[in-house]
PDB file of N, CA and C in Angstrom:
ATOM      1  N   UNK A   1     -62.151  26.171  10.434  1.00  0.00           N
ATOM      2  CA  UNK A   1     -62.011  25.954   9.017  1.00  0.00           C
ATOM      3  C   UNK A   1     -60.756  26.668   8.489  1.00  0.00           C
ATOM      4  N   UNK A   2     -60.289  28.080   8.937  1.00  0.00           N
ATOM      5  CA  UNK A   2     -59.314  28.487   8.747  1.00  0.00           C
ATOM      6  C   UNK A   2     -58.251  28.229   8.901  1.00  0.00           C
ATOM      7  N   UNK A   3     -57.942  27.501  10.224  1.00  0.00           N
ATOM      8  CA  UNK A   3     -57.137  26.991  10.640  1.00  0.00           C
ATOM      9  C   UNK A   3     -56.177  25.220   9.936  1.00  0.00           C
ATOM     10  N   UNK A   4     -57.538  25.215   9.315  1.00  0.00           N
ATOM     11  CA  UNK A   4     -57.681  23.335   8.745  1.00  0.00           C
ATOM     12  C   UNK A   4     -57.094  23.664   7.549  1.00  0.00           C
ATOM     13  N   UNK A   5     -57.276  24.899   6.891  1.00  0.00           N
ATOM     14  CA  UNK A   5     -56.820  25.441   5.216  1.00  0.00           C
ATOM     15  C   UNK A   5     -55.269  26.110   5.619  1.00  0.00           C
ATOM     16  N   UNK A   6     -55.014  26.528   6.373  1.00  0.00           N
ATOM     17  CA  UNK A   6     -53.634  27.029   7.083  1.00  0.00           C
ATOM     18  C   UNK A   6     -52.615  25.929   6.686  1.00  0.00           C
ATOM     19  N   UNK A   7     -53.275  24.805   7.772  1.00  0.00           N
ATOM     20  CA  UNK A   7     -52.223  23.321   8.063  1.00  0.00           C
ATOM     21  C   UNK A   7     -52.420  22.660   6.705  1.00  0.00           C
ATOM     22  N   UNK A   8     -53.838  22.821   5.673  1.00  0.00           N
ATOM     23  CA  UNK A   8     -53.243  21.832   4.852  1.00  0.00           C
ATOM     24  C   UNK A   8     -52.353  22.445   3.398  1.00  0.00           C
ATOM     25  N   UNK A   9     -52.191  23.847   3.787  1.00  0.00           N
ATOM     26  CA  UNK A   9     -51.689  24.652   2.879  1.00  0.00           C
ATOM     27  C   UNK A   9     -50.254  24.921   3.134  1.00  0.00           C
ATOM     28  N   UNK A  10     -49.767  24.770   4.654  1.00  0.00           N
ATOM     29  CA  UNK A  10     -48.272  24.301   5.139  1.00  0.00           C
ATOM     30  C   UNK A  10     -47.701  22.891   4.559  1.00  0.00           C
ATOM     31  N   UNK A  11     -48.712  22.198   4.961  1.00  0.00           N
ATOM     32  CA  UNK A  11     -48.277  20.559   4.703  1.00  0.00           C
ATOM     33  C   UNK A  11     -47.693  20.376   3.352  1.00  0.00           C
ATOM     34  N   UNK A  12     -48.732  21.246   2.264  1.00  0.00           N
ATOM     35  CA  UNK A  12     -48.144  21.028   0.904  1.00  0.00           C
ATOM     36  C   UNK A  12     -47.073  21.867   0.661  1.00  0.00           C
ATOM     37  N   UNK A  13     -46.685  22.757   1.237  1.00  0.00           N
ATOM     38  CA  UNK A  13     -45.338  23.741   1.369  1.00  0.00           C
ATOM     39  C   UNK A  13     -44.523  23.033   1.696  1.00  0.00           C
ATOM     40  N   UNK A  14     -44.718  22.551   2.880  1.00  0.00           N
ATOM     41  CA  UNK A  14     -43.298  21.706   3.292  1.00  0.00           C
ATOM     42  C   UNK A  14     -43.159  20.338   2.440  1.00  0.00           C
ATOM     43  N   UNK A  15     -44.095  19.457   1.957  1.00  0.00           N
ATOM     44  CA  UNK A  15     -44.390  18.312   0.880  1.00  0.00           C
ATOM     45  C   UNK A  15     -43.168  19.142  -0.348  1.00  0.00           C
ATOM     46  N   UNK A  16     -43.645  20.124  -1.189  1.00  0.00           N
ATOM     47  CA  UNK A  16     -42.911  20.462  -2.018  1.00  0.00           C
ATOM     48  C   UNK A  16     -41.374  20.646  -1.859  1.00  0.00           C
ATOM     49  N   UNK A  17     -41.342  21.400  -0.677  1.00  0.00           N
ATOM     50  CA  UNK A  17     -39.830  21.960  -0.445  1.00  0.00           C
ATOM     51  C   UNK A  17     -38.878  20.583   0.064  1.00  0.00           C
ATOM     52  N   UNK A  18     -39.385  19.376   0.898  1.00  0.00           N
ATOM     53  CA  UNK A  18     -38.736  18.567   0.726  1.00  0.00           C
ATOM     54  C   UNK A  18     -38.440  17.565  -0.851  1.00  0.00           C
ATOM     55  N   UNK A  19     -39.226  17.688  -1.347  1.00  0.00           N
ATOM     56  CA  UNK A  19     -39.551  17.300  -2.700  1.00  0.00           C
ATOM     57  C   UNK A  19     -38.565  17.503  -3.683  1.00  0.00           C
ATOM     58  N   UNK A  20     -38.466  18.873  -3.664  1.00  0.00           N
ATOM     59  CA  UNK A  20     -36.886  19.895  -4.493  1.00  0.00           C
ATOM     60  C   UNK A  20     -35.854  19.317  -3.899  1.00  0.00           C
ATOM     61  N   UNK A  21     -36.215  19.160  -2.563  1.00  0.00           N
ATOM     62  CA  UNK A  21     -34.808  19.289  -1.795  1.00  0.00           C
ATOM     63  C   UNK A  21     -34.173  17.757  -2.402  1.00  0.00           C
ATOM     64  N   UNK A  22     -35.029  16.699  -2.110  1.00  0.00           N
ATOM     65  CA  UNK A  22     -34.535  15.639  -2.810  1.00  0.00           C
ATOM     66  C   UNK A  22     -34.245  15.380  -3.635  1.00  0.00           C
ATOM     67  N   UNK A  23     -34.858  16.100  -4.968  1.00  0.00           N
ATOM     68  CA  UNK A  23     -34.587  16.448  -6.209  1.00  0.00           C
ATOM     69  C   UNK A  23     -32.965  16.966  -6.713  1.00  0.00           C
ATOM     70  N   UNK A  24     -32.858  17.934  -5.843  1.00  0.00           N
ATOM     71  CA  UNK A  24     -31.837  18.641  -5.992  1.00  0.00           C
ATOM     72  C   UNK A  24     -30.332  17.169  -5.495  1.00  0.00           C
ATOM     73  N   UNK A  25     -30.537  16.964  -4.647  1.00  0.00           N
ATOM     74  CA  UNK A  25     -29.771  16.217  -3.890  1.00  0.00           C
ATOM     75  C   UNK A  25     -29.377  14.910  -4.887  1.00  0.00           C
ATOM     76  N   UNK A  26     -30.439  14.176  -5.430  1.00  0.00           N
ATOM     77  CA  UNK A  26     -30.169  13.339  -6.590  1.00  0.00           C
ATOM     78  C   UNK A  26     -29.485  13.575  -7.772  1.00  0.00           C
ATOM     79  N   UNK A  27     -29.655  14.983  -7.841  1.00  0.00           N
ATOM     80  CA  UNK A  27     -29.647  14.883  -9.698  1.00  0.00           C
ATOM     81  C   UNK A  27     -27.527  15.874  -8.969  1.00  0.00           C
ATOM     82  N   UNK A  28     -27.462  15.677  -7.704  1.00  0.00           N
ATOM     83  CA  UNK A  28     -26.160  16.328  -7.633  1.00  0.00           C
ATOM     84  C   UNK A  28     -25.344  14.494  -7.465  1.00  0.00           C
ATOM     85  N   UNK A  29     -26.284  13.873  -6.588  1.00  0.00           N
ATOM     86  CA  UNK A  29     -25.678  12.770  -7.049  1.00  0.00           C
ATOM     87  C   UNK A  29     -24.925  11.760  -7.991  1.00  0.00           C
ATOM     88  N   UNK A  30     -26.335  12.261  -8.805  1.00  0.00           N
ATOM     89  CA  UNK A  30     -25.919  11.878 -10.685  1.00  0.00           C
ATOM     90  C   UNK A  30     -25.315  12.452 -11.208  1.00  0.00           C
ATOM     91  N   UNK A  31     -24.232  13.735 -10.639  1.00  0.00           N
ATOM     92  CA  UNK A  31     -23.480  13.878 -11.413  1.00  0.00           C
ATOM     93  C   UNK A  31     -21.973  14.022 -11.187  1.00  0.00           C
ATOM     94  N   UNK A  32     -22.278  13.411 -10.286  1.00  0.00           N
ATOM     95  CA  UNK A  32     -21.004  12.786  -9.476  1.00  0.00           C
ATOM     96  C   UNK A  32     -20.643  11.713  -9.972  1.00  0.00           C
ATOM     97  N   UNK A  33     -21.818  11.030  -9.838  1.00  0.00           N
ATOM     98  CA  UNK A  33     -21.569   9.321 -10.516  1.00  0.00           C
ATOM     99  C   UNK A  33     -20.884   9.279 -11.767  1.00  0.00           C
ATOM    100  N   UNK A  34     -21.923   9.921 -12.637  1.00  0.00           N
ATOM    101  CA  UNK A  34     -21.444  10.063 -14.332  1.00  0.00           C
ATOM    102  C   UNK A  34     -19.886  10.629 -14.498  1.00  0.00           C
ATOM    103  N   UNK A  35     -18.934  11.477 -13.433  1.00  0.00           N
ATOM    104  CA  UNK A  35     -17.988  11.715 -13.213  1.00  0.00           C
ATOM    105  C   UNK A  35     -16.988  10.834 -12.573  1.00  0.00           C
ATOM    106  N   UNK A  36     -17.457  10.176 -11.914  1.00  0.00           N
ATOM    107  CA  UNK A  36     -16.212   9.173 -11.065  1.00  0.00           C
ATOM    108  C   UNK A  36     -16.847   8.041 -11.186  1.00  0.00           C
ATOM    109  N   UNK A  37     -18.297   7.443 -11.761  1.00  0.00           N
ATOM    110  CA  UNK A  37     -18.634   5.899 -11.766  1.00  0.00           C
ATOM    111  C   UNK A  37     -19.008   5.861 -13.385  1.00  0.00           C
ATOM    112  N   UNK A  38     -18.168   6.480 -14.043  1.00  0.00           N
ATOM    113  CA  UNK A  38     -18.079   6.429 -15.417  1.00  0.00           C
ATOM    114  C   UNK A  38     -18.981   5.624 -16.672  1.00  0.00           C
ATOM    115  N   UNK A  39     -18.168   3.940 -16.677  1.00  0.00           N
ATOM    116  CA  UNK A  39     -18.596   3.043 -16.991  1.00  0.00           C
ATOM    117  C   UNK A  39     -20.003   2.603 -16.021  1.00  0.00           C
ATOM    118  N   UNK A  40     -20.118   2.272 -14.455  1.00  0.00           N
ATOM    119  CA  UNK A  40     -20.994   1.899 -13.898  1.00  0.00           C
ATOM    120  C   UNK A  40     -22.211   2.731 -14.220  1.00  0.00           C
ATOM    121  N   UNK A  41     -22.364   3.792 -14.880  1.00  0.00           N
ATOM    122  CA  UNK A  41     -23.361   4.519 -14.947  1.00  0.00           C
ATOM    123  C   UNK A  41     -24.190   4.208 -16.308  1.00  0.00           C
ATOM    124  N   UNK A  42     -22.905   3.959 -17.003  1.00  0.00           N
ATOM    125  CA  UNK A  42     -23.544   3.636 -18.834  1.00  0.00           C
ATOM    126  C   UNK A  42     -23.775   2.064 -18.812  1.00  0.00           C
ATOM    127  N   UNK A  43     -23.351   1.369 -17.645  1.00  0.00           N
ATOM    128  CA  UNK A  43     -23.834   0.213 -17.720  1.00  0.00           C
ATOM    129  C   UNK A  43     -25.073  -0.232 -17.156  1.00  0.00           C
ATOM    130  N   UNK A  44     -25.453   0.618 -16.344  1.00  0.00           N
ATOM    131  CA  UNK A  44     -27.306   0.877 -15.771  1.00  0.00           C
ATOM    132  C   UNK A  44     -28.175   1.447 -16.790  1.00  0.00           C
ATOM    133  N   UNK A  45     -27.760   2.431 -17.628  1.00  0.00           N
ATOM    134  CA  UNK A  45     -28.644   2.326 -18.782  1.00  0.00           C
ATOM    135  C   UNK A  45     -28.484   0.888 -19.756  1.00  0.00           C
ATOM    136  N   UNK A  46     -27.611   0.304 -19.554  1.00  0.00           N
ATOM    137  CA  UNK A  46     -27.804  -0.836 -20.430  1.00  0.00           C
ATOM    138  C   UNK A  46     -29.005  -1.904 -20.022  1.00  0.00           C
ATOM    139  N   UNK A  47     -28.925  -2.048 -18.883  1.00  0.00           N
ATOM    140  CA  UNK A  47     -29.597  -2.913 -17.656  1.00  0.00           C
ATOM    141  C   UNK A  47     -31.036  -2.159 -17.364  1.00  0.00           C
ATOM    142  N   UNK A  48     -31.275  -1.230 -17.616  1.00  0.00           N
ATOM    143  CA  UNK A  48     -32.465  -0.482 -17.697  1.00  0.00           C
ATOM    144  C   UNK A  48     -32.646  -1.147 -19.050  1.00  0.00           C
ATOM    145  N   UNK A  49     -32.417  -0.458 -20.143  1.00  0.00           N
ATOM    146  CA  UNK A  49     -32.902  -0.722 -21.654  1.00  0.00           C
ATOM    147  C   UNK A  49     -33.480  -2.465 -21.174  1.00  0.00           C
ATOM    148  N   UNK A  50     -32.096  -2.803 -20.847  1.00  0.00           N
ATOM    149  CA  UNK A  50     -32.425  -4.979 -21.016  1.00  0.00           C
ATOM    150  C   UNK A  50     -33.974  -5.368 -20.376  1.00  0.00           C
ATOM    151  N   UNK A  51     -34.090  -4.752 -19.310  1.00  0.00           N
ATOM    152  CA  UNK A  51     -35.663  -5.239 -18.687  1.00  0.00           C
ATOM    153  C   UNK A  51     -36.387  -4.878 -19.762  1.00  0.00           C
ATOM    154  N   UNK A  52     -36.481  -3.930 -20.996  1.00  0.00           N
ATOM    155  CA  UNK A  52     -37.471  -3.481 -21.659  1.00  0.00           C
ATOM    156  C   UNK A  52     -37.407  -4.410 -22.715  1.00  0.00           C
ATOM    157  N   UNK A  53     -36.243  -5.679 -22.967  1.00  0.00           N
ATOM    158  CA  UNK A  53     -36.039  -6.279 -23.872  1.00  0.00           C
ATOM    159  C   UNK A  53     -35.555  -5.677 -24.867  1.00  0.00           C
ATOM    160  N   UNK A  54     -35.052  -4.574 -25.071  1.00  0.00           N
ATOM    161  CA  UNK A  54     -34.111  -3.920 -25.908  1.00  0.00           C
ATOM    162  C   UNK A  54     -32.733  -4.432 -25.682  1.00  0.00           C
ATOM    163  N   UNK A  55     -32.351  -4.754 -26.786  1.00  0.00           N
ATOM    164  CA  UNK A  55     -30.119  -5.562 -27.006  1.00  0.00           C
ATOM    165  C   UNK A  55     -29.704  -4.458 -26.073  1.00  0.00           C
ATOM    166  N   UNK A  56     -28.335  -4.612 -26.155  1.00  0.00           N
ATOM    167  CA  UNK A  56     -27.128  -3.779 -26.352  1.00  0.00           C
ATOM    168  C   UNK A  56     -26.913  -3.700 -27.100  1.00  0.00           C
ATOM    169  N   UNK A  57     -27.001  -4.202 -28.273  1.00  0.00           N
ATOM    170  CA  UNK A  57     -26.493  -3.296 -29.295  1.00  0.00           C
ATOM    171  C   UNK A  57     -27.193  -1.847 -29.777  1.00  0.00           C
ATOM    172  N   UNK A  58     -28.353  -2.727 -30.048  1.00  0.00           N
ATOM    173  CA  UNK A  58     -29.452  -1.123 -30.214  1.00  0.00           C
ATOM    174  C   UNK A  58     -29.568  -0.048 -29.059  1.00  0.00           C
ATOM    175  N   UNK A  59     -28.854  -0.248 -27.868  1.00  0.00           N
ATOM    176  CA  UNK A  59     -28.995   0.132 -27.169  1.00  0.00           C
ATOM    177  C   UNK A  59     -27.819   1.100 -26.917  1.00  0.00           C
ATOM    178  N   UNK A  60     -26.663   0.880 -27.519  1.00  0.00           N
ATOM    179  CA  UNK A  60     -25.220   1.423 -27.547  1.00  0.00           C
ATOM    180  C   UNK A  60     -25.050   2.366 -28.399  1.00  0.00           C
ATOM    181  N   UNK A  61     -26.132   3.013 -29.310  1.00  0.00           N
ATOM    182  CA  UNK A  61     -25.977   4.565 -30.472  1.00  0.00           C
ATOM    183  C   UNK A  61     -26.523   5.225 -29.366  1.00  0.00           C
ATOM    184  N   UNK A  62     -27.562   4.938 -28.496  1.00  0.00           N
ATOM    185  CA  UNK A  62     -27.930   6.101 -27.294  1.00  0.00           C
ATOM    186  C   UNK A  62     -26.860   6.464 -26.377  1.00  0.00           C
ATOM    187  N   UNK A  63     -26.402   5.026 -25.799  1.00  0.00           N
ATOM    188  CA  UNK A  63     -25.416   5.848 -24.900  1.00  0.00           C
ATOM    189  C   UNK A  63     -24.349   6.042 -25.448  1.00  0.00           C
ATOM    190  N   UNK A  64     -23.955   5.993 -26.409  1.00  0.00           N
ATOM    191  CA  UNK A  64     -23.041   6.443 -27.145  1.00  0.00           C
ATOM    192  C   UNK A  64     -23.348   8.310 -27.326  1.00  0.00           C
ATOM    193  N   UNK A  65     -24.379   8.238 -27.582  1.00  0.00           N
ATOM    194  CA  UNK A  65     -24.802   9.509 -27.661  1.00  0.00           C
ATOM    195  C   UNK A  65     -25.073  10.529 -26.317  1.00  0.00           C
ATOM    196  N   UNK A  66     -25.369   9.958 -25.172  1.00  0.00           N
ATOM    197  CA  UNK A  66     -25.776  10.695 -24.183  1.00  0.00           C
ATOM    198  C   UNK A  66     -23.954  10.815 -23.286  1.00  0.00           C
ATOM    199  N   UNK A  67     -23.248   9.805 -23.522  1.00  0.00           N
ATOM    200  CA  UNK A  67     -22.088  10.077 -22.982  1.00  0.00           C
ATOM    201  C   UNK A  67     -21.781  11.550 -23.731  1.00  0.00           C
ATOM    202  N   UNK A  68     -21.616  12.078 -24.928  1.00  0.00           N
ATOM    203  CA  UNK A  68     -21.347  13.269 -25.195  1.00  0.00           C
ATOM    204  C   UNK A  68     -22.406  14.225 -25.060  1.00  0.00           C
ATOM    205  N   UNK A  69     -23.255  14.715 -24.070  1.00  0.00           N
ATOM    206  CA  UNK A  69     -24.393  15.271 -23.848  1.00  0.00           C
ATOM    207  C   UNK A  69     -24.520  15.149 -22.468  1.00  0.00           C
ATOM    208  N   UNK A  70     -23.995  15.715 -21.216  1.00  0.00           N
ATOM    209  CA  UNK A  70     -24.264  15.332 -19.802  1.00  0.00           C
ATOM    210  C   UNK A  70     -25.360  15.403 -19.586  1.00  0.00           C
ATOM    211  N   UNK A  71     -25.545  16.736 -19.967  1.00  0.00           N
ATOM    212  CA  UNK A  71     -26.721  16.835 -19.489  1.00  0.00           C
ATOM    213  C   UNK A  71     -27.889  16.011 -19.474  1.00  0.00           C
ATOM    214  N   UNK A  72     -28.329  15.904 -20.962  1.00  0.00           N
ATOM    215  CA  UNK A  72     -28.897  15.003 -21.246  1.00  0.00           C
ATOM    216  C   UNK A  72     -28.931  13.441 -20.843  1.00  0.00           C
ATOM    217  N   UNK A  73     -27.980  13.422 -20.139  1.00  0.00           N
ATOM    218  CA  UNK A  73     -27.261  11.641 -19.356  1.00  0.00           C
ATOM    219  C   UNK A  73     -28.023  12.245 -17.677  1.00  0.00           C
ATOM    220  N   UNK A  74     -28.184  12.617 -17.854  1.00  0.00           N
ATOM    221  CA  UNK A  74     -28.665  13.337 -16.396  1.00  0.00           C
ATOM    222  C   UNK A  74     -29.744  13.082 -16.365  1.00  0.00           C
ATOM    223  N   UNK A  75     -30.512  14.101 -17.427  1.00  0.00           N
ATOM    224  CA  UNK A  75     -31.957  14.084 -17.660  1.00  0.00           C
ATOM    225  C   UNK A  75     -32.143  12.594 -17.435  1.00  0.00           C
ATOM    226  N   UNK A  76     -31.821  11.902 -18.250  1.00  0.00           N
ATOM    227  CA  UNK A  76     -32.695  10.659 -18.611  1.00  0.00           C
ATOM    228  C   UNK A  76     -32.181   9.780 -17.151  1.00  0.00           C
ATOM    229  N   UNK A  77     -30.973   9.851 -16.458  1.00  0.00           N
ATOM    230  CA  UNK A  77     -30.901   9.579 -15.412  1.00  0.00           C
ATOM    231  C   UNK A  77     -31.918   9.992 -14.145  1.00  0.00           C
ATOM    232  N   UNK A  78     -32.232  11.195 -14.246  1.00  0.00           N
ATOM    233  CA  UNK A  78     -33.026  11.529 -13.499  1.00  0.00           C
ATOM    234  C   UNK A  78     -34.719  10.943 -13.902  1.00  0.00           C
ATOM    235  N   UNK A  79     -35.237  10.379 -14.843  1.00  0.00           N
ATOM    236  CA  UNK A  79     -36.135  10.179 -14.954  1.00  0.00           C
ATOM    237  C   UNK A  79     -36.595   8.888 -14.572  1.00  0.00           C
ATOM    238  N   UNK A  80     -34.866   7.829 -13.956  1.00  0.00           N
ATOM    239  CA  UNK A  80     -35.615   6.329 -13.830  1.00  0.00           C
ATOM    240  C   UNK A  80     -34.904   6.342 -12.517  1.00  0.00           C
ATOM    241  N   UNK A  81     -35.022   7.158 -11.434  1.00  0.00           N
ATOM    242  CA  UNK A  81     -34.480   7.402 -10.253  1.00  0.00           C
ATOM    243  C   UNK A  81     -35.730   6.357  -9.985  1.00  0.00           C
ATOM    244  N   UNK A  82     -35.148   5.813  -9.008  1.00  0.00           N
ATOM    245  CA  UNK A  82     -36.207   4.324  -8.258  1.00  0.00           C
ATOM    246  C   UNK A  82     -36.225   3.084  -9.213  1.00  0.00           C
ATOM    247  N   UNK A  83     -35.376   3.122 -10.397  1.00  0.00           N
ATOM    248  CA  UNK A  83     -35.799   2.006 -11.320  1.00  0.00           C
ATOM    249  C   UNK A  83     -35.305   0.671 -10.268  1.00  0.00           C
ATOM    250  N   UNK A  84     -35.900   0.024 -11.016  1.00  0.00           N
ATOM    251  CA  UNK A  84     -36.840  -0.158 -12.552  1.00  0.00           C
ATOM    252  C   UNK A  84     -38.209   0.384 -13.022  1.00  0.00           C
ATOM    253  N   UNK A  85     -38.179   0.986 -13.774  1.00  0.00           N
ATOM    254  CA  UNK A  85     -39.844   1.498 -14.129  1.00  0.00           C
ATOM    255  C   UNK A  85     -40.279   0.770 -14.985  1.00  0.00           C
ATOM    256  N   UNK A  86     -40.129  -0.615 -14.957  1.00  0.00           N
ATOM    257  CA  UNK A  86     -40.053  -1.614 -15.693  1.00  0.00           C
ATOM    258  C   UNK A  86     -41.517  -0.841 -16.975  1.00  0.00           C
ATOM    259  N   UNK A  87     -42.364  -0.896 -16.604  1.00  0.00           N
ATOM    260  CA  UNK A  87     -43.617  -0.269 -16.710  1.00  0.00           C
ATOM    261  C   UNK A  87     -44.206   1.040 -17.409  1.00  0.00           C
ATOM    262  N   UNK A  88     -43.059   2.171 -17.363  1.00  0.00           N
ATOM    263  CA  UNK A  88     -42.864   3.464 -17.553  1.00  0.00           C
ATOM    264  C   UNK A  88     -42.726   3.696 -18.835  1.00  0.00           C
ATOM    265  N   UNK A  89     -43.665   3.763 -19.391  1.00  0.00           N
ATOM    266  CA  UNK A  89     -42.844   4.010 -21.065  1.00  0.00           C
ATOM    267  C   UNK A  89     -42.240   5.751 -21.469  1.00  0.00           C
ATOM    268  N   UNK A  90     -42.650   6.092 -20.220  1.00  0.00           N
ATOM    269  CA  UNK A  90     -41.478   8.032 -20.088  1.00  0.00           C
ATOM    270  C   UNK A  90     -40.219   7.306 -20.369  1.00  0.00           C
ATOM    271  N   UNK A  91     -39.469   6.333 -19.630  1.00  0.00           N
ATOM    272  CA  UNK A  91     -38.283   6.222 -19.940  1.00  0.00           C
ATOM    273  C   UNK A  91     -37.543   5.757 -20.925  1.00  0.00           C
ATOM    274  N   UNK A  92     -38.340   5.204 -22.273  1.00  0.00           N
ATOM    275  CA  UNK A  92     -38.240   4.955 -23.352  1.00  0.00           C
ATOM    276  C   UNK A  92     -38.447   5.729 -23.466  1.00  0.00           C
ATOM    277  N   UNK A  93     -39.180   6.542 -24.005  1.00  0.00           N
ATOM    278  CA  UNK A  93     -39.066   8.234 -24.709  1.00  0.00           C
ATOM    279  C   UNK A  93     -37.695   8.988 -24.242  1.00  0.00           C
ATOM    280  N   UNK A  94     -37.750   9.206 -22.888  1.00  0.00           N
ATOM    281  CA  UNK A  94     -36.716   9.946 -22.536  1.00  0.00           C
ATOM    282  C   UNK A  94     -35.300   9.232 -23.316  1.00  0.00           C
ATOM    283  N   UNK A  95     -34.882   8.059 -23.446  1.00  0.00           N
ATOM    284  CA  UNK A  95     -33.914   7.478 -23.909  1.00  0.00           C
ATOM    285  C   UNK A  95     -33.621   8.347 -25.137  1.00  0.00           C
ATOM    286  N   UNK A  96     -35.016   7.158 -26.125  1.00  0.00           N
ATOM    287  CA  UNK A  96     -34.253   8.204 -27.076  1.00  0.00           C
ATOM    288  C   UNK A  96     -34.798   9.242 -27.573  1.00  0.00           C
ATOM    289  N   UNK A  97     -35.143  10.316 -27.230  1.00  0.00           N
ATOM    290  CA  UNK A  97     -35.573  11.480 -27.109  1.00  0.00           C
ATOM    291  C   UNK A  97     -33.845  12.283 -27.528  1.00  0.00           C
ATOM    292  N   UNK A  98     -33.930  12.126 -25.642  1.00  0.00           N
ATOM    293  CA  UNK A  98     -32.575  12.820 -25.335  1.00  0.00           C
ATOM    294  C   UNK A  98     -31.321  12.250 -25.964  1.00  0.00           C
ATOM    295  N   UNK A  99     -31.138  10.925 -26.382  1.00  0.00           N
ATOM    296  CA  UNK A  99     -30.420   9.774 -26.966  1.00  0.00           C
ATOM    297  C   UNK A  99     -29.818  10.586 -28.357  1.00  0.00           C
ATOM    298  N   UNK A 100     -30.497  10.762 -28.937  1.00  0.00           N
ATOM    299  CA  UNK A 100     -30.853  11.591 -30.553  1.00  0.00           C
ATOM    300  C   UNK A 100     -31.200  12.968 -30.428  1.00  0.00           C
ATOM    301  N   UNK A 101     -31.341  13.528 -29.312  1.00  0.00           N
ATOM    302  CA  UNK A 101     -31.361  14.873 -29.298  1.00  0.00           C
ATOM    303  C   UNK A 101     -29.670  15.418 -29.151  1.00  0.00           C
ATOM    304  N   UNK A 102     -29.233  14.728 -28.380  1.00  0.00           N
ATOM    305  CA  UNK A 102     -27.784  14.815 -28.591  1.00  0.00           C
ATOM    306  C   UNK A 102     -26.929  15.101 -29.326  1.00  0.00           C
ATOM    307  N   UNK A 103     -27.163  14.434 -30.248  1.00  0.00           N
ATOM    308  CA  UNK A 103     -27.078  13.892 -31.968  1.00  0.00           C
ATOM    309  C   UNK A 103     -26.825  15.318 -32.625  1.00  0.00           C
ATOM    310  N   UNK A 104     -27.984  16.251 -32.305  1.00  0.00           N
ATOM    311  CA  UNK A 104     -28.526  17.005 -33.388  1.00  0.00           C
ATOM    312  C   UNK A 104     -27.902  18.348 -33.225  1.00  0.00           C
TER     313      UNK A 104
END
């Protein structure tokens, strides 16, 4: 029994630490992109928003806004890693959350 609580208490150690590790590795990705794939990056939030049936236009005060806010272009980048989350309504919040948090 000790042994069974050992391995399944490693498993989730190593589960987590690859977890970060990927974490980490993405969000260094994304900010590479947002640096050298400039436009291609603000044009995936457009293409994200569009599956939700949101314009471009209404869609262009956010990234208008998150282009001056990296971070925040990050964040919300980091939240539709695997998109489409067609489904996800986090990533509508996160939009404009961070969209208009920018702003402020």
């Amino acid at each position: 029994m000790l042994s069974g609580a050992i391995s399944m208490g490693l498993g989730a150690y190593l589960a987590a630490v690859t977890e970060r590790d990927h974490y980490l590795t993405e969000e260094k990705r994304e900010r590479q992109e947002i640096q050298t794939k400039h436009e291609d990056e603000k044009e995936e939030i457009y293409d994200i928003m569009s599956a939700y049936g949101i314009s471009r236009s209404a869609t262009t005060s956010i990234v208008n806004e998150l282009v001056q806010d990296p971070e925040s272009w990050i964040r919300v980048r980091r939240g539709v890693l695997g998109e489409p989350h067609i489904h996800d309504t986090r990533l509508i919040r996160s939009l404009v959350h961070d969209g208009f948090r920018a702003k402020a």
